[in-house]
C-alpha atoms as a PDB file:
ATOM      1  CA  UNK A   1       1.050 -18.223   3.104  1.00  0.00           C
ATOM      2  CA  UNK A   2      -0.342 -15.737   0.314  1.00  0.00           C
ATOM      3  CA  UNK A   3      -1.416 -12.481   1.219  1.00  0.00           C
ATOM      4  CA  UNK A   4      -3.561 -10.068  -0.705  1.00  0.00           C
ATOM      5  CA  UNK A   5      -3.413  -6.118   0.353  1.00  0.00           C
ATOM      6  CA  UNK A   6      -5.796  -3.866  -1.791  1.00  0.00           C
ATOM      7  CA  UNK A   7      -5.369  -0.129  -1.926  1.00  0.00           C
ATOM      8  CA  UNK A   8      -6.811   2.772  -3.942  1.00  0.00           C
ATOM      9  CA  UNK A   9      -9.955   2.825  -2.747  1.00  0.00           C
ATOM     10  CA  UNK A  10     -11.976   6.057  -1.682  1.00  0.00           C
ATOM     11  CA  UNK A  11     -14.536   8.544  -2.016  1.00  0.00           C
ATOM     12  CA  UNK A  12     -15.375   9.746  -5.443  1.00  0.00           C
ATOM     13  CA  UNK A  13     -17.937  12.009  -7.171  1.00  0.00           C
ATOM     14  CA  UNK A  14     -20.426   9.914  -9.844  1.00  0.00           C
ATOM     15  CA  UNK A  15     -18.625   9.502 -13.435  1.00  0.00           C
ATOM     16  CA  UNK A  16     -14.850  10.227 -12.027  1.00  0.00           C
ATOM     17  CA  UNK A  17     -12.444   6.940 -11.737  1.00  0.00           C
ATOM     18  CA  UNK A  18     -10.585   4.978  -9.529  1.00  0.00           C
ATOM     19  CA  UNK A  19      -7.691   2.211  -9.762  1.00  0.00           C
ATOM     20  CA  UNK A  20      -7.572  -0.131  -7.148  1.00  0.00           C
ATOM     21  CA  UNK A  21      -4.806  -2.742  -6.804  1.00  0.00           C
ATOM     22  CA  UNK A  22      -4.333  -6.089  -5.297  1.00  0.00           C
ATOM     23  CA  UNK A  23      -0.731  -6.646  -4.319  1.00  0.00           C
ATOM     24  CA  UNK A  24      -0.402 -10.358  -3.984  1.00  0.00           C
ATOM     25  CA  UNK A  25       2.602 -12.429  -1.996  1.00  0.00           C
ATOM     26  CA  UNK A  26       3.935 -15.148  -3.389  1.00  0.00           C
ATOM     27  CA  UNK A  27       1.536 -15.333  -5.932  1.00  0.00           C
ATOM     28  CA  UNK A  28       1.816 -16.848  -9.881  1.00  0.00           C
ATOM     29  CA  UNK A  29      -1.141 -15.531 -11.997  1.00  0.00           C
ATOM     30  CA  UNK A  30      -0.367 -18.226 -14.456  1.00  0.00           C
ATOM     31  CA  UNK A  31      -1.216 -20.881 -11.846  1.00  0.00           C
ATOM     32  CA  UNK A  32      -4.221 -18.816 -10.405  1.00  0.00           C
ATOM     33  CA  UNK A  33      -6.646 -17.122 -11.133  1.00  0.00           C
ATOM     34  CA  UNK A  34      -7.443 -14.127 -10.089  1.00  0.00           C
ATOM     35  CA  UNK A  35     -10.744 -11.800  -9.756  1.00  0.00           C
ATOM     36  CA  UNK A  36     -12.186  -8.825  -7.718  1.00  0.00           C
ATOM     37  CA  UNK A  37     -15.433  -9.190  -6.097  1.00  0.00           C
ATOM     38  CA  UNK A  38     -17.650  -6.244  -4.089  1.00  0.00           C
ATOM     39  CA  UNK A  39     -19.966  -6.283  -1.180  1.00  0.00           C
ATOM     40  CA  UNK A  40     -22.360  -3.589  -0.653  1.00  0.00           C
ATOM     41  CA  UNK A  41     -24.214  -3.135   2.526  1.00  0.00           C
ATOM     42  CA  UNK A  42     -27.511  -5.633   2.728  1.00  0.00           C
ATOM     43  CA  UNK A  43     -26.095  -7.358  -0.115  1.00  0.00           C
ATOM     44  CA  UNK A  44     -24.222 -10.493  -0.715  1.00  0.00           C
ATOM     45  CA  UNK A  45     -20.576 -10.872  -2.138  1.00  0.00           C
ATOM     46  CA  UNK A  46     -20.582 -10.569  -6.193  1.00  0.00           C
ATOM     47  CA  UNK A  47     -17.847 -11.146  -8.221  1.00  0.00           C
ATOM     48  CA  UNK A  48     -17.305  -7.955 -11.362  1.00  0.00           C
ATOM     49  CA  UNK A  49     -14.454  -9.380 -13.000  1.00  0.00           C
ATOM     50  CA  UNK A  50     -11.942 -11.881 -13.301  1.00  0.00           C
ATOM     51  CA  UNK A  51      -8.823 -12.812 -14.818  1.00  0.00           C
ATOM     52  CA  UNK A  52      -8.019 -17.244 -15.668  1.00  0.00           C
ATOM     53  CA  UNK A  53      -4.592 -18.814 -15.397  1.00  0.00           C
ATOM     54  CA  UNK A  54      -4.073 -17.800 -19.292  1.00  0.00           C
ATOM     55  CA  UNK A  55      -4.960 -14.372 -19.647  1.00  0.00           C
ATOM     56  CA  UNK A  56      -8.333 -14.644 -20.229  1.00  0.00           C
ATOM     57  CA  UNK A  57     -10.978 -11.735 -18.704  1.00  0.00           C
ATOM     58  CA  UNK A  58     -14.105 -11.795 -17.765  1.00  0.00           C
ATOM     59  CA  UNK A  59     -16.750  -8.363 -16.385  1.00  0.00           C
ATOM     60  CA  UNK A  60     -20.186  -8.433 -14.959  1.00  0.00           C
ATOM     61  CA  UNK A  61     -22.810  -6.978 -17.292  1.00  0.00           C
ATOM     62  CA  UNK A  62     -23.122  -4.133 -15.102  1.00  0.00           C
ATOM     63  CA  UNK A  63     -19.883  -2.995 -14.965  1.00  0.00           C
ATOM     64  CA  UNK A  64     -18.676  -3.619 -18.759  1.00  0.00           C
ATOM     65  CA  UNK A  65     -17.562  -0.591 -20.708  1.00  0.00           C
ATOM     66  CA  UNK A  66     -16.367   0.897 -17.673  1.00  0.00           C
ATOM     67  CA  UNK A  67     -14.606  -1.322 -15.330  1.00  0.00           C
ATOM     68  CA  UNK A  68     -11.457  -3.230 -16.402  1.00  0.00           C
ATOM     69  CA  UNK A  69      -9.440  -6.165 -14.879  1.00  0.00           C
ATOM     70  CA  UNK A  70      -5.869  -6.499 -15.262  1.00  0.00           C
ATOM     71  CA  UNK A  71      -2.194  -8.095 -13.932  1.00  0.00           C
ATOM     72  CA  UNK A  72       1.197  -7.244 -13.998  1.00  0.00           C
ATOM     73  CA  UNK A  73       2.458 -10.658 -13.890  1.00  0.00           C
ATOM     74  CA  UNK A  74       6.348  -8.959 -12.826  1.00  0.00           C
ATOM     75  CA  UNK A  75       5.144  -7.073  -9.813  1.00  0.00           C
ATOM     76  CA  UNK A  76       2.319  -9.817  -8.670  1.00  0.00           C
ATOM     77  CA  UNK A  77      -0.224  -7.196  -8.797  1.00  0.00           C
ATOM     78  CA  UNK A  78      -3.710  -7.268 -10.034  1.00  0.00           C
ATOM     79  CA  UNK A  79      -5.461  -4.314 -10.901  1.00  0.00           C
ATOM     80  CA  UNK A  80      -9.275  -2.988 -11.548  1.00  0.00           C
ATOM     81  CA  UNK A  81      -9.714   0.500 -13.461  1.00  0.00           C
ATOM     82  CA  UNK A  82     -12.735   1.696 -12.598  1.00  0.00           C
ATOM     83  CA  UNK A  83     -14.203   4.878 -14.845  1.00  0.00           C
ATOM     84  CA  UNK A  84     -17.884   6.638 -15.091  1.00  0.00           C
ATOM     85  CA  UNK A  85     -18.496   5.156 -11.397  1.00  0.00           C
ATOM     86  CA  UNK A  86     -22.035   5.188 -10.472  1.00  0.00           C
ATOM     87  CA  UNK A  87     -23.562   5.561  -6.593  1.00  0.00           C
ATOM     88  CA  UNK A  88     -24.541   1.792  -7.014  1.00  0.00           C
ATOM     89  CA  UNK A  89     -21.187   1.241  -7.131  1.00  0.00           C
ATOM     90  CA  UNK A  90     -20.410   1.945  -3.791  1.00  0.00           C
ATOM     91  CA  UNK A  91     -18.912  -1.220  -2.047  1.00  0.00           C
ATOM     92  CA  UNK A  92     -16.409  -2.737  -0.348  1.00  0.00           C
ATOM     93  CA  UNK A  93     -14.131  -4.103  -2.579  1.00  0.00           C
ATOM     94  CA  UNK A  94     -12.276  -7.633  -2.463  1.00  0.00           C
ATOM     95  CA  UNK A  95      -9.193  -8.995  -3.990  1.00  0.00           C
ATOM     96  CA  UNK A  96      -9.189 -12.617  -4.503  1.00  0.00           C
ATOM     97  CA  UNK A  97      -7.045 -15.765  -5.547  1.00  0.00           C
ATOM     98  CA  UNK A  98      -8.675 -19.061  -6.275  1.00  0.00           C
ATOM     99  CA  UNK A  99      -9.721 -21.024  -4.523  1.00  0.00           C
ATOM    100  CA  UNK A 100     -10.327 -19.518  -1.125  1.00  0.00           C
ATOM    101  CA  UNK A 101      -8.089 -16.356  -0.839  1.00  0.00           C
ATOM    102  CA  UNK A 102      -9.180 -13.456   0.114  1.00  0.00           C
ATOM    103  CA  UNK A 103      -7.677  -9.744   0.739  1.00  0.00           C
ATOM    104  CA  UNK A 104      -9.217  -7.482   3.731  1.00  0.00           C
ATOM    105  CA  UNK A 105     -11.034  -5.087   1.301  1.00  0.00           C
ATOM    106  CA  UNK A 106     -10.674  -1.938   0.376  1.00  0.00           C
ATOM    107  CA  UNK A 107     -13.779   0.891   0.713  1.00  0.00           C
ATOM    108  CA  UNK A 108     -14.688   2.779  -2.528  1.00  0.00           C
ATOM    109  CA  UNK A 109     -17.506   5.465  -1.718  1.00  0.00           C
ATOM    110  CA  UNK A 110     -19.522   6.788  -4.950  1.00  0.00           C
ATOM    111  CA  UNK A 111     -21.404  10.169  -3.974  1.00  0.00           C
ATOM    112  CA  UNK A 112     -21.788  13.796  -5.145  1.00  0.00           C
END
């Protein structure tokens, strides 16, 4: 079955950047799409961005500007640049593949 491993999460300092990726197993982004979701503590599950079967993104208001969804279709890889990272952005963060996929999470701490 397909797997989903995220990495490059961890602690940062407000307005400095992170990548994180989603390495994916057996995965075809142009049969699924693809999207990254977070889950802060008290809070439910919200998806920031996602990426359709053609190519097509799509970012939360609150993270436009500074957060940006991608894939590299050859390595079955989905990425999310994060930049100017705020303390609200502090979450765990999810890698998912339609329709009911999910990776184990990686942590990404925003604090001075």
């Amino acid at each position: 079955q397909v797997q989903l491993v995220e990495s490059g999460g961890g602690l940062v300092q407000p307005g400095g950047s992170l990548r994180l990726s989603c390495a994916a197993s057996r995965t075809i982004f142009s049969i699924y799409a693809m999207g990254w979701y977070r889950q802060a503590p008290g809070k439910q599950r919200e998806l920031v961005a996602a990426i359709t079967k053609s190519g097509s993104t799509f970012h939360a208001d609150s993270v436009k500007g500074r957060f940006t969804i991608s894939r590299d279709n050859a390595k079955n890889t989905l990425n999310l640049q994060m930049n100017s990272l705020k303390p609200e952005n502090t979450a765990v963060y999810y890698c998912k593949q339609e329709p009911a996929t999910w990776g184990q999470g990686t942590q990404v701490a925003v604090s001075s």
